[in-house]
Protein backbone atom coordinates (compact mmCIF):
# COMPACT_ATOMS: atom_id res chain seq x y z
CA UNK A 1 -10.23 -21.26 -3.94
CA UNK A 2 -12.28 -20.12 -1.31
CA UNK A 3 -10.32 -19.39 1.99
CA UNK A 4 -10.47 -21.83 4.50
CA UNK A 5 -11.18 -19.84 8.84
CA UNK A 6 -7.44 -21.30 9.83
CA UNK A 7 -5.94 -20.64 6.68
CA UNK A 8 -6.89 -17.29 7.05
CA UNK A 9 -6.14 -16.83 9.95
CA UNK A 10 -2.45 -17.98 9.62
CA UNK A 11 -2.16 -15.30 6.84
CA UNK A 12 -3.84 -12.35 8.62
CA UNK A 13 -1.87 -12.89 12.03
CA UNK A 14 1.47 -13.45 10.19
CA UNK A 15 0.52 -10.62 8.02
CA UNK A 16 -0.07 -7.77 10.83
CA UNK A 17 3.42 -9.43 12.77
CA UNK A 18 5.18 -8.76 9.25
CA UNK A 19 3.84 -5.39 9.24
CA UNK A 20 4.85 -5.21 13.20
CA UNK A 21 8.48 -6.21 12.17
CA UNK A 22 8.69 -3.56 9.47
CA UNK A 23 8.02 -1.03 11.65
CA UNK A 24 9.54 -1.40 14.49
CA UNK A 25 12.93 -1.98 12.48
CA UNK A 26 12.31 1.45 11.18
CA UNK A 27 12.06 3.00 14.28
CA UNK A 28 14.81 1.19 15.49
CA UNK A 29 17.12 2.31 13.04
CA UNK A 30 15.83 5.71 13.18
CA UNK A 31 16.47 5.67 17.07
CA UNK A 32 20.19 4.43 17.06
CA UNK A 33 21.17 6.69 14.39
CA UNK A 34 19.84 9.91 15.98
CA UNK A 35 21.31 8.75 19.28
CA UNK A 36 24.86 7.70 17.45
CA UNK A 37 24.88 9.67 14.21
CA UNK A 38 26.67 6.54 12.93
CA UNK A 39 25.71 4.93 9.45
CA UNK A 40 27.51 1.70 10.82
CA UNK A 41 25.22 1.84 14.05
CA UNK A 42 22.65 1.49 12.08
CA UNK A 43 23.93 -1.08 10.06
CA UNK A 44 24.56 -3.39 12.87
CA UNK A 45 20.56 -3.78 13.15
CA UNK A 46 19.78 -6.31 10.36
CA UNK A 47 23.53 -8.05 10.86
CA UNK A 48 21.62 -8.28 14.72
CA UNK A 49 18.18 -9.84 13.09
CA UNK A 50 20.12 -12.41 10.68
CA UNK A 51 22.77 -13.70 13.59
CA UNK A 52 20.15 -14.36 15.76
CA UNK A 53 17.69 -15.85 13.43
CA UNK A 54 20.35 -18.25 12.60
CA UNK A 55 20.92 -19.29 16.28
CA UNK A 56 17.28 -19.43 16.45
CA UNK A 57 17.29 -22.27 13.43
CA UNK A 58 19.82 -24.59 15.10
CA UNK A 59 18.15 -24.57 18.10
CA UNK A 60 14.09 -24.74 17.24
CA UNK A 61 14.58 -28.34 16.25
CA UNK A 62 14.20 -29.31 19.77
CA UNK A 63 11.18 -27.90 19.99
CA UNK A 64 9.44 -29.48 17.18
CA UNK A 65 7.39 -32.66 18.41
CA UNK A 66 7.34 -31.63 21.51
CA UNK A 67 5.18 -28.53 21.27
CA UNK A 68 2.10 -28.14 19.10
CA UNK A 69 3.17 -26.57 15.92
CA UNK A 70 -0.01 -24.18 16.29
CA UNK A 71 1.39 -22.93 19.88
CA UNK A 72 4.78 -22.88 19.05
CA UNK A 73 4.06 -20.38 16.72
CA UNK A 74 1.72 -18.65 18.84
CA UNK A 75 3.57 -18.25 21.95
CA UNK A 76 6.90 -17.13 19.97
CA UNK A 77 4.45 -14.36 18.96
CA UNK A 78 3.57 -13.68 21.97
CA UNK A 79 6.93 -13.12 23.08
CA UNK A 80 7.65 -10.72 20.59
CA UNK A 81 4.75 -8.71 21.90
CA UNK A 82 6.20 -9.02 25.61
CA UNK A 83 9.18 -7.97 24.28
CA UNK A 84 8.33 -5.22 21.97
CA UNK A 85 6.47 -3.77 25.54
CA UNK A 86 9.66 -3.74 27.38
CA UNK A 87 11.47 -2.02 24.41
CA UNK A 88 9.27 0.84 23.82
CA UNK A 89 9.36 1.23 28.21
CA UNK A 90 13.41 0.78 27.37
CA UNK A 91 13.10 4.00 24.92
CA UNK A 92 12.07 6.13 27.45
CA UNK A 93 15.36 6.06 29.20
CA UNK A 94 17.95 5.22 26.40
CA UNK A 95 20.78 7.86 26.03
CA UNK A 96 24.14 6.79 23.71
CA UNK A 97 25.53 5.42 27.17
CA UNK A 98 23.02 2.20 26.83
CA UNK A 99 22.07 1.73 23.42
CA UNK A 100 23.04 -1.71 23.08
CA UNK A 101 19.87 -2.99 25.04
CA UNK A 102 18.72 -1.67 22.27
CA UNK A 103 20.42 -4.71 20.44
CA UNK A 104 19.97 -7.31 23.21
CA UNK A 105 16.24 -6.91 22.72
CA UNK A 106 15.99 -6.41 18.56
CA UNK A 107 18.52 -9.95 18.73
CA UNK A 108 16.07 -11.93 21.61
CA UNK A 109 13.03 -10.70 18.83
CA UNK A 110 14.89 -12.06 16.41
CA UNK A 111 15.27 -15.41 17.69
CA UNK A 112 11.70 -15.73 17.78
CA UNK A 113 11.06 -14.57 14.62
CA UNK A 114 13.44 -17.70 13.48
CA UNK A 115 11.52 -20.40 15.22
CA UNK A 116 8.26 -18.44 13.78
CA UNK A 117 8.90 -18.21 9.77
CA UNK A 118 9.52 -21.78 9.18
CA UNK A 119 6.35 -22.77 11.25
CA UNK A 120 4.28 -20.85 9.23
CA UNK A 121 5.41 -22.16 6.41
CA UNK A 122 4.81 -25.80 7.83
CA UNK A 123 1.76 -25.32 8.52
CA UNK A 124 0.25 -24.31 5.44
CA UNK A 125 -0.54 -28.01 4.30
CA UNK A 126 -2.14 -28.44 7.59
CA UNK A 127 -5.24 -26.05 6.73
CA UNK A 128 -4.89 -26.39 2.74
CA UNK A 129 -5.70 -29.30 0.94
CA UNK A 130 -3.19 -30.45 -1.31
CA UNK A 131 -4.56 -29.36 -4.41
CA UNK A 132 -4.84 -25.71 -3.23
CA UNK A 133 -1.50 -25.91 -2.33
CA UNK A 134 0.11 -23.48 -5.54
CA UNK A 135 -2.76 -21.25 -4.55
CA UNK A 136 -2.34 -21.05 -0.99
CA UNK A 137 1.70 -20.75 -1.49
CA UNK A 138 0.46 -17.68 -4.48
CA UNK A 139 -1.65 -16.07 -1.59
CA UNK A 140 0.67 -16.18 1.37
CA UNK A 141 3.49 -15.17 -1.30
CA UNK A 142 1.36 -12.12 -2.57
CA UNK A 143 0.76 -10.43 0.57
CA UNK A 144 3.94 -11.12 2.26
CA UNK A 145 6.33 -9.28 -0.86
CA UNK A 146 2.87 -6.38 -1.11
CA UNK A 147 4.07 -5.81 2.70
CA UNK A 148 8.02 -5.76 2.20
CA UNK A 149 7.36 -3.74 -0.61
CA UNK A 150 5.23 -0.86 0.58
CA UNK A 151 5.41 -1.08 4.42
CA UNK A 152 9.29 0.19 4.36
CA UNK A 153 8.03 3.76 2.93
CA UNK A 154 5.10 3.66 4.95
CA UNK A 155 7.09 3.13 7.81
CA UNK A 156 9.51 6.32 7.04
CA UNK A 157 6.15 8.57 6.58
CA UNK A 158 4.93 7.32 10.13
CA UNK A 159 8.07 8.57 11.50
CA UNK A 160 7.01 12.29 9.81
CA UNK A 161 3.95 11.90 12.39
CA UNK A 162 5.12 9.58 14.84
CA UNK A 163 8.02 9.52 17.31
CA UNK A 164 10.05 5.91 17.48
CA UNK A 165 8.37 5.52 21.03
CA UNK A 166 5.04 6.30 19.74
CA UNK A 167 5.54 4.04 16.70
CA UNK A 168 6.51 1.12 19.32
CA UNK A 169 3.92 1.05 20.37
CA UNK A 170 1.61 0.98 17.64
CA UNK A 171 3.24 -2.16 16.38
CA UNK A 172 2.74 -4.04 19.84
CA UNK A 173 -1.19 -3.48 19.59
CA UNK A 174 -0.63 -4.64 16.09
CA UNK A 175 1.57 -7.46 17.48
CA UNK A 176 -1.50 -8.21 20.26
CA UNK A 177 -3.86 -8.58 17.26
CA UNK A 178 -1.63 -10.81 15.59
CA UNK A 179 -1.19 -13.09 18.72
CA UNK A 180 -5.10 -13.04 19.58
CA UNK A 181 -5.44 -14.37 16.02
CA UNK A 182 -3.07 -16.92 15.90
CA UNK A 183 -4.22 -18.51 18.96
CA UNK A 184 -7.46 -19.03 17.58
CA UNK A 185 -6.28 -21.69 14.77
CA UNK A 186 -6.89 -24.85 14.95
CA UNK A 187 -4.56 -27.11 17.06
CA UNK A 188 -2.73 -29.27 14.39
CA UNK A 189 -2.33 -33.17 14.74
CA UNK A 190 1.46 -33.34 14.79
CA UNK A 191 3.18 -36.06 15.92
CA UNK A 192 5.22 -36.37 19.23
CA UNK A 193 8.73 -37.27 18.06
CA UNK A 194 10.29 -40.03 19.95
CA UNK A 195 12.41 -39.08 22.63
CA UNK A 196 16.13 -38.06 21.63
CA UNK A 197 19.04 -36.39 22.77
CA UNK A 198 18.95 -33.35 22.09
CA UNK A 199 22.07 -33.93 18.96
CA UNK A 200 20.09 -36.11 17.00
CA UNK A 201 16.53 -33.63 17.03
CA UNK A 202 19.05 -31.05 15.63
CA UNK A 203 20.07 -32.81 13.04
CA UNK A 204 16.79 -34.47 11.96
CA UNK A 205 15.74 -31.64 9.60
CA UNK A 206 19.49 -32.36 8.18
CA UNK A 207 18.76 -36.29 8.12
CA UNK A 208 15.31 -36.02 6.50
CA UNK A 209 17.17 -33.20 3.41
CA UNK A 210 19.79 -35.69 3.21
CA UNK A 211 17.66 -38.97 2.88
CA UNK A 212 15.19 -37.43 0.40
CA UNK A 213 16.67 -37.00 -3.14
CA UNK A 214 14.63 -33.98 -3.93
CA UNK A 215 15.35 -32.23 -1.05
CA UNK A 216 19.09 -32.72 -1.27
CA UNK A 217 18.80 -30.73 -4.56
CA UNK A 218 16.56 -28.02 -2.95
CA UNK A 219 19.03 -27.55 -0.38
CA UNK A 220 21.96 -27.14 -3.06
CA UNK A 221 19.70 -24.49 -5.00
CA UNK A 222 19.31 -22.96 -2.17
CA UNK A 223 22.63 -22.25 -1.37
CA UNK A 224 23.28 -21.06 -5.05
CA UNK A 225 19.70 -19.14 -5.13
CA UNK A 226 21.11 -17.46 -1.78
CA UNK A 227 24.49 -16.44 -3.02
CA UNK A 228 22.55 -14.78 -6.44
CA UNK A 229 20.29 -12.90 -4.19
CA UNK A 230 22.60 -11.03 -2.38
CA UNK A 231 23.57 -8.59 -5.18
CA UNK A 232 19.80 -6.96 -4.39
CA UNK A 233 21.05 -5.74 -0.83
CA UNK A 234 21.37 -2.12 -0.64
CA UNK A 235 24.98 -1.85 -0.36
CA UNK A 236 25.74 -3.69 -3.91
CA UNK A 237 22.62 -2.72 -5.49
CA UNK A 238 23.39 1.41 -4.53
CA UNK A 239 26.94 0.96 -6.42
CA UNK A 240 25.37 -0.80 -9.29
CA UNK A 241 22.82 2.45 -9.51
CA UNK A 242 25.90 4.88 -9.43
CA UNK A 243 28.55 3.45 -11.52
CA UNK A 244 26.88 1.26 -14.10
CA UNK A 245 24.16 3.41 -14.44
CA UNK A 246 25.36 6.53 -13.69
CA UNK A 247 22.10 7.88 -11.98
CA UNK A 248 21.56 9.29 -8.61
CA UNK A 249 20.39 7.41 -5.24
CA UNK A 250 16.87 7.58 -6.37
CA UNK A 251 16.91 4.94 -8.41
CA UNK A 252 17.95 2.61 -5.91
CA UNK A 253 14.31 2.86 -4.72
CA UNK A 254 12.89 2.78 -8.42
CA UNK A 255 14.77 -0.53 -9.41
CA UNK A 256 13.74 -2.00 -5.91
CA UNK A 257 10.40 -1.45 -6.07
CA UNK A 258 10.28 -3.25 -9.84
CA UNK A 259 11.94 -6.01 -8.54
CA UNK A 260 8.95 -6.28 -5.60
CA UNK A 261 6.76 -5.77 -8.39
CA UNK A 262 7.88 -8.46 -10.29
CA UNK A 263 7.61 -10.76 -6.96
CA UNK A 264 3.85 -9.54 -6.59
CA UNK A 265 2.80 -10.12 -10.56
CA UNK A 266 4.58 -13.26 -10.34
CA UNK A 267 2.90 -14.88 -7.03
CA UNK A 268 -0.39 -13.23 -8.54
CA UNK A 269 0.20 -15.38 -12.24
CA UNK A 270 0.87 -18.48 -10.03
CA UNK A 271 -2.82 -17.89 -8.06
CA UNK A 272 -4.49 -17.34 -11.65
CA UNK A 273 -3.10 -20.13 -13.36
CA UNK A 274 -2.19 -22.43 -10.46
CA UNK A 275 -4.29 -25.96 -12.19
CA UNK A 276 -2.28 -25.33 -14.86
CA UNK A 277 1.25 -24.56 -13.52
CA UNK A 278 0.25 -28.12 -10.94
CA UNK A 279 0.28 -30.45 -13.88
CA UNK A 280 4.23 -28.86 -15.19
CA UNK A 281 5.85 -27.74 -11.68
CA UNK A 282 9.59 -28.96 -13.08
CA UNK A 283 8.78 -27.04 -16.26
CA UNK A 284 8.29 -23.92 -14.50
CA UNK A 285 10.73 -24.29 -12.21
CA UNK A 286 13.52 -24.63 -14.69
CA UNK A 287 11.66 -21.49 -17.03
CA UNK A 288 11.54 -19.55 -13.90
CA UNK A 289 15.32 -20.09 -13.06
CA UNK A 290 16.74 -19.90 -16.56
CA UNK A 291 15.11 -16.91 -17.35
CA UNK A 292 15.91 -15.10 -14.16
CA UNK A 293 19.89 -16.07 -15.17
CA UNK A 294 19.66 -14.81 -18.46
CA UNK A 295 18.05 -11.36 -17.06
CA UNK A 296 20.39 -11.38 -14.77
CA UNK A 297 23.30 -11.18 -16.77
CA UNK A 298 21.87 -8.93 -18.78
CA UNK A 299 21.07 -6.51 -16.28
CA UNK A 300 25.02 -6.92 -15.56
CA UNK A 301 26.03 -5.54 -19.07
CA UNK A 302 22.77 -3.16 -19.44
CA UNK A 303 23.76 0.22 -18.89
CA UNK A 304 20.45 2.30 -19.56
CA UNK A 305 18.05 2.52 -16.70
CA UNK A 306 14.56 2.37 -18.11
CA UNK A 307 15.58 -1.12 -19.19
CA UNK A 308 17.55 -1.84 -15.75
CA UNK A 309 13.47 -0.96 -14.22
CA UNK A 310 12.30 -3.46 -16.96
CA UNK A 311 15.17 -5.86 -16.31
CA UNK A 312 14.44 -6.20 -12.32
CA UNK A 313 10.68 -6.66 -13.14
CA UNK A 314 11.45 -9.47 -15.11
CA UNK A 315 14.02 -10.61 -12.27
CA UNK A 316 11.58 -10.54 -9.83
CA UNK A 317 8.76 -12.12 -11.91
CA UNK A 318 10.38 -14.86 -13.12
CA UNK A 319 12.12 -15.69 -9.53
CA UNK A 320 8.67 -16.11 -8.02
CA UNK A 321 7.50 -18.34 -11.66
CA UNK A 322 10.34 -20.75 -9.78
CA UNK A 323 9.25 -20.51 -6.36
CA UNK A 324 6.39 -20.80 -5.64
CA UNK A 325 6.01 -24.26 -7.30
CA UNK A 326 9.40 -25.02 -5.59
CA UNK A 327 7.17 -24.08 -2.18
CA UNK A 328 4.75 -27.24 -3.16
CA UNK A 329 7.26 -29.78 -3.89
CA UNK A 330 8.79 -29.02 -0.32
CA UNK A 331 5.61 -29.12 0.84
CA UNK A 332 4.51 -32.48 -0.79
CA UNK A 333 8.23 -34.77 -0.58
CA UNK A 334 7.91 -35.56 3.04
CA UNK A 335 5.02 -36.11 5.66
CA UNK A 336 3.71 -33.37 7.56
CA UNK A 337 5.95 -34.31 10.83
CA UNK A 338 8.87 -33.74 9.53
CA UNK A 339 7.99 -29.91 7.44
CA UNK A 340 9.08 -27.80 9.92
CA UNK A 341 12.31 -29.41 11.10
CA UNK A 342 12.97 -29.41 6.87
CA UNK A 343 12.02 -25.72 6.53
CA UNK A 344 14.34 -24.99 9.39
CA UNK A 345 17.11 -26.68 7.90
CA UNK A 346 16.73 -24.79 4.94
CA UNK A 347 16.04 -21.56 6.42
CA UNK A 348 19.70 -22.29 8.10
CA UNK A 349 21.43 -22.78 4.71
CA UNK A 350 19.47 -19.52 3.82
CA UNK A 351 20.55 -17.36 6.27
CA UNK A 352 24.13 -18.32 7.01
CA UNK A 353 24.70 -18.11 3.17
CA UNK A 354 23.07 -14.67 3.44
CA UNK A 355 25.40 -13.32 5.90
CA UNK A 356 28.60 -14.58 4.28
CA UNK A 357 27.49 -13.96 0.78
CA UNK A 358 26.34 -10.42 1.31
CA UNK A 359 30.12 -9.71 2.70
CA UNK A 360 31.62 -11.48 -0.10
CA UNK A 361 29.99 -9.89 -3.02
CA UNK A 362 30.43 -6.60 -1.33
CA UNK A 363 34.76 -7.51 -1.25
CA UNK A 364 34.13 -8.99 -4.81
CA UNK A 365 32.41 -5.59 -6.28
CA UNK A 366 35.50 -3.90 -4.87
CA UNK A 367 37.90 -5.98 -6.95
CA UNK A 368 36.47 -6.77 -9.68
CA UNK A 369 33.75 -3.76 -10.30
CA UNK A 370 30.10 -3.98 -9.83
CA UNK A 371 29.49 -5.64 -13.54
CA UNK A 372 31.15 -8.57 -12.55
CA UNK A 373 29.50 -9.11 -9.29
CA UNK A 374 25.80 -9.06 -11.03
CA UNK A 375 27.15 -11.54 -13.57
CA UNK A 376 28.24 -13.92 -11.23
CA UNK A 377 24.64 -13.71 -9.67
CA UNK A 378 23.75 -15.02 -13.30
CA UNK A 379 26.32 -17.61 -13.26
CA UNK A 380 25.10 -18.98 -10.05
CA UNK A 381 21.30 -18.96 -11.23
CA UNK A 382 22.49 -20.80 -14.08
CA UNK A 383 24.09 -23.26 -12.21
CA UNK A 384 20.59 -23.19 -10.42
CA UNK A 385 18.93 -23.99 -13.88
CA UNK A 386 21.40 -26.90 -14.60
CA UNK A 387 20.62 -28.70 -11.31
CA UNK A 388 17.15 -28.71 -11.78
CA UNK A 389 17.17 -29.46 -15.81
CA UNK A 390 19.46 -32.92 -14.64
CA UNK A 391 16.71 -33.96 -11.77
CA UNK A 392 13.73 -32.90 -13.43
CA UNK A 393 12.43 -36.35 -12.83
CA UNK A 394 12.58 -35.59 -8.99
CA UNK A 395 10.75 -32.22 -8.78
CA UNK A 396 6.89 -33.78 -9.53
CA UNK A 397 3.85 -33.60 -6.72
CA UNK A 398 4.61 -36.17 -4.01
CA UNK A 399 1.25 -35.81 -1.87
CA UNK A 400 1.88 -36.76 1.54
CA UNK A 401 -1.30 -36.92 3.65
């Protein structure tokens, strides 16, 4: 698949924003805890990101239809850069007495970053023809978890050279880039919505999972899929390191970075062998999700760590075996028009889950000991598994032009 000018252009500008948002949480968090000296400070900056990200989803709906998908991306962009400008002018001046602006901005960032990630997402089968759609998705996939993966470290070693201010304001030119680039795509040929009140464009993403029977089992997989995924957050995954495995802190970071590993080999296997993954997209959905519970679960009893390392890989691999073909059934079981309000409503489920789930295994590891917790990750990718083995029938190619 050769890239297509917008197509690439989507990737490269998204790409340099997620590098942008990588570093400037970094310096962030550096910032508050040097000004605080408080752990739970710090910790407050992603609770921040995903509150406001989840405002962001209820309310982007009544956007959609009524500005061009293209700009709407764009100018939230934008935005970010205006914002990231008065930020690194707002470190100049910020002393324990006023860090909390701190917060107001990171949160108003945020919110733009919600109404952003679902676009982008949406927009894909605007500038890829449905048959490079598993490649595409592979592409987008690959560079995005490449970035997660590596930009965190990077973004420590900048702060060796780099003060947080200075480091600000390398991400805005990166974030002016980014902007520049995505303003040069293509307008899109969305359709204007009706006009509504403003209750019923919030809940059309809802309607449309509702109404379509695939969706309505995407939308319960993602709620399971969300709850399983929250055993990888620091927190749980830091206890896991020191009692089950009874290693130091390092390995926190060794285990991590196999699981992004796994992500990037996986999203890499889906670009190789995407014609024939296209003609079996249930199959590999199920594989993908059965495997990953099984691993799971025996990650949860698994108490030597080369294998935990070998364990995560497989985690991580077989996760993105399931979703990136997941990506193209979304993409293909409704029209165009209605993509982003889905992928919003989605995104919703994904992050509200997130922030309750994350607290609740945390409470749960507590309890019942860190074992348990990973197992019931298992348990829910298994229930996962068993959703998709009963509907297999739905999850086919639905092309949509």
């Amino acid at each position: 698949m050769k890239l297509n000018r917008d197509f690439s252009l989507l990737l490269w500008g998204q790409s340099l924003a997620n590098i942008g948002d990588v570093l400037y949480i970094v310096s962030i968090i550096s910032t508050i805890f040097v000004l605080t000296g408080s752990a739970t400070a710090s910790a407050f900056v992603p609770f921040t990101i995903a509150s406001s990200m989840f405002i962001s989803s209820l309310i982007t709906p009544l956007l959609i239809g009524k500005v061009n998908l293209k700009w709407l991306m764009a100018w939230s962009q934008i935005g970010k850069t205006i914002l990231l400008v008065i930020l690194g002018f707002l470190l100049i001046g910020i002393t324990v007495s006023n860090y909390y602006l701190i917060f107001f901005i990171l949160g108003l960032i945020a919110f733009l970053d919600g109404c952003a990630n679902p676009i982008r997402q949406a927009l894909i089968p605007y500038y890829v023809k449905p048959k490079y759609l598993i490649k595409a998705n592979g592409i987008a996939e690959t560079v995005t978890q490449i970035i997660q993966s590596v930009m965190w470290f990077v973004g420590s070693l900048f702060l060796i050279i780099l003060s947080s201010q200075q480091l600000i304001w390398f991400v805005g030119c990166l974030f002016v880039v980014s902007s520049m680039l995505l303003c040069l795509l293509e307008n899109v040929s969305h359709q204007m919505t009706e006009p509504k009140g403003k209750l019923e464009q919030i809940k059309e993403g809802w309607k449309t999972l509702s109404n379509t029977p695939v969706l309505r089992r995407i939308a319960c997989i993602e709620f399971f899929d969300t709850i399983a995924g929250t055993v990888w957050i620091a927190a749980v995954l830091l206890v896991f390191v020191s009692d089950a495995l009874n290693v130091d802190e390092k390995w926190w970071g060794f285990i991590n970075g196999t699981f992004f590993l796994g992500l990037i080999l996986g999203s890499i296997y889906c670009i190789k062998y995407s014609s024939f993954i296209e003609k079996k997209l249930s199959t590999f959905i199920f594989n993908g999700s059965i495997v990953s519970s099984l691993v799971s679960i025996l990650f949860s009893l698994n108490s030597i760590p080369i294998v935990a390392l070998f364990l995560s890989l497989c985690i991580g691999f077989f996760g993105q075996i399931k979703n990136i073909p997941q990506q193209t059934i979304i993409q293909t079981s409704v029209t165009k028009e209605h993509l982003a309000t889905v992928y919003i409503s989605l995104g919703t489920i994904g992050t509200g889950i997130f922030g309750v789930g994350s607290l609740v295994m945390g409470l749960l590891a507590d309890l019942l000991g860190i074992r348990i917790v990973f197992a019931i990750s298992g348990l829910m990718l298994a229930i996962v598994s068993t959703i998709i083995y009963k509907n297999k029938q739905l999850f086919v190619r639905n092309v949509t032009e």
